[in-house]
Protein backbone atom coordinates (compact mmCIF):
# COMPACT_ATOMS: atom_id res chain seq x y z
CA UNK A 1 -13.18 28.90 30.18
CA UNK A 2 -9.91 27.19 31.12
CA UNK A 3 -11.71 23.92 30.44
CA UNK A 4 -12.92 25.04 27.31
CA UNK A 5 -9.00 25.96 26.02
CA UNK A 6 -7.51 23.02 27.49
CA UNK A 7 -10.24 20.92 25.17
CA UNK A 8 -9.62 22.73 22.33
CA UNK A 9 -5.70 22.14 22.74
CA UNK A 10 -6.00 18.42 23.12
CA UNK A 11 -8.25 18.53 20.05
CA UNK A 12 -5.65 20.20 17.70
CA UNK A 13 -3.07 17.96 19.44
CA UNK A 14 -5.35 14.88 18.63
CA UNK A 15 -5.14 15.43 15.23
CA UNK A 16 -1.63 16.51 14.77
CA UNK A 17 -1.10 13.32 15.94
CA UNK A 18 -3.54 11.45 13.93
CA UNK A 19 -2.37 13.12 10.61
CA UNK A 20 1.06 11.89 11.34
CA UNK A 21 0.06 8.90 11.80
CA UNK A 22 -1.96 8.48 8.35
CA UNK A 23 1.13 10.23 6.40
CA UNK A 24 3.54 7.84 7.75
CA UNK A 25 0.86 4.72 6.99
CA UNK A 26 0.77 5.91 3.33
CA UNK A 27 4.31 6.27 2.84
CA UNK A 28 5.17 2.33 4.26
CA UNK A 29 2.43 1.27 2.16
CA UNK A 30 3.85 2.79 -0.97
CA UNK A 31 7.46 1.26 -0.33
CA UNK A 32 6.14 -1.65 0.71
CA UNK A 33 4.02 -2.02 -2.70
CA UNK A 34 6.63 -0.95 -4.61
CA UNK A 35 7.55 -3.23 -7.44
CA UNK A 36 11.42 -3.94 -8.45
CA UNK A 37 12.36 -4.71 -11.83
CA UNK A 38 15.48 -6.42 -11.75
CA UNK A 39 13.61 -9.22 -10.03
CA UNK A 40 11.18 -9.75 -12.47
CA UNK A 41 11.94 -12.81 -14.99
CA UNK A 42 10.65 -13.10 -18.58
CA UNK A 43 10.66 -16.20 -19.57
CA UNK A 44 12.19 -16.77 -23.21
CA UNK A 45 9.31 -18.99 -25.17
CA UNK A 46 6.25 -16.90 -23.63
C-alpha cells in the first residue's frame, strides 16, 4: 500500500512538472514569434 501511494505521488508530481514545462515552451515560442512593426520597411515604389 505504501508503494502504491508513493507511485501515485510521483505520478501527479510527474506531471505537475511536465505541464510546467509545456506552458513555459508555449509562452517563449509566442514571444519569440512575435512580429514588431516598427521594424518592418515598406518600400515606396512597391
Amino acid at each position: 500500500m505504501k508503494t502504491k501511494n508513493y507511485l501515485i505521488a510521483i505520478a501527479i508530481f510527474g506531471g505537475m512538472l511536465f505541464t510546467a514545462y509545456a506552458a513555459n515552451t508555449a509562452n517563449q515560442d509566442e514571444q519569440q514569434t512575435a512580429v514588431r512593426k516598427d521594424q518592418i520597411k515598406i518600400p515606396s515604389g512597391g
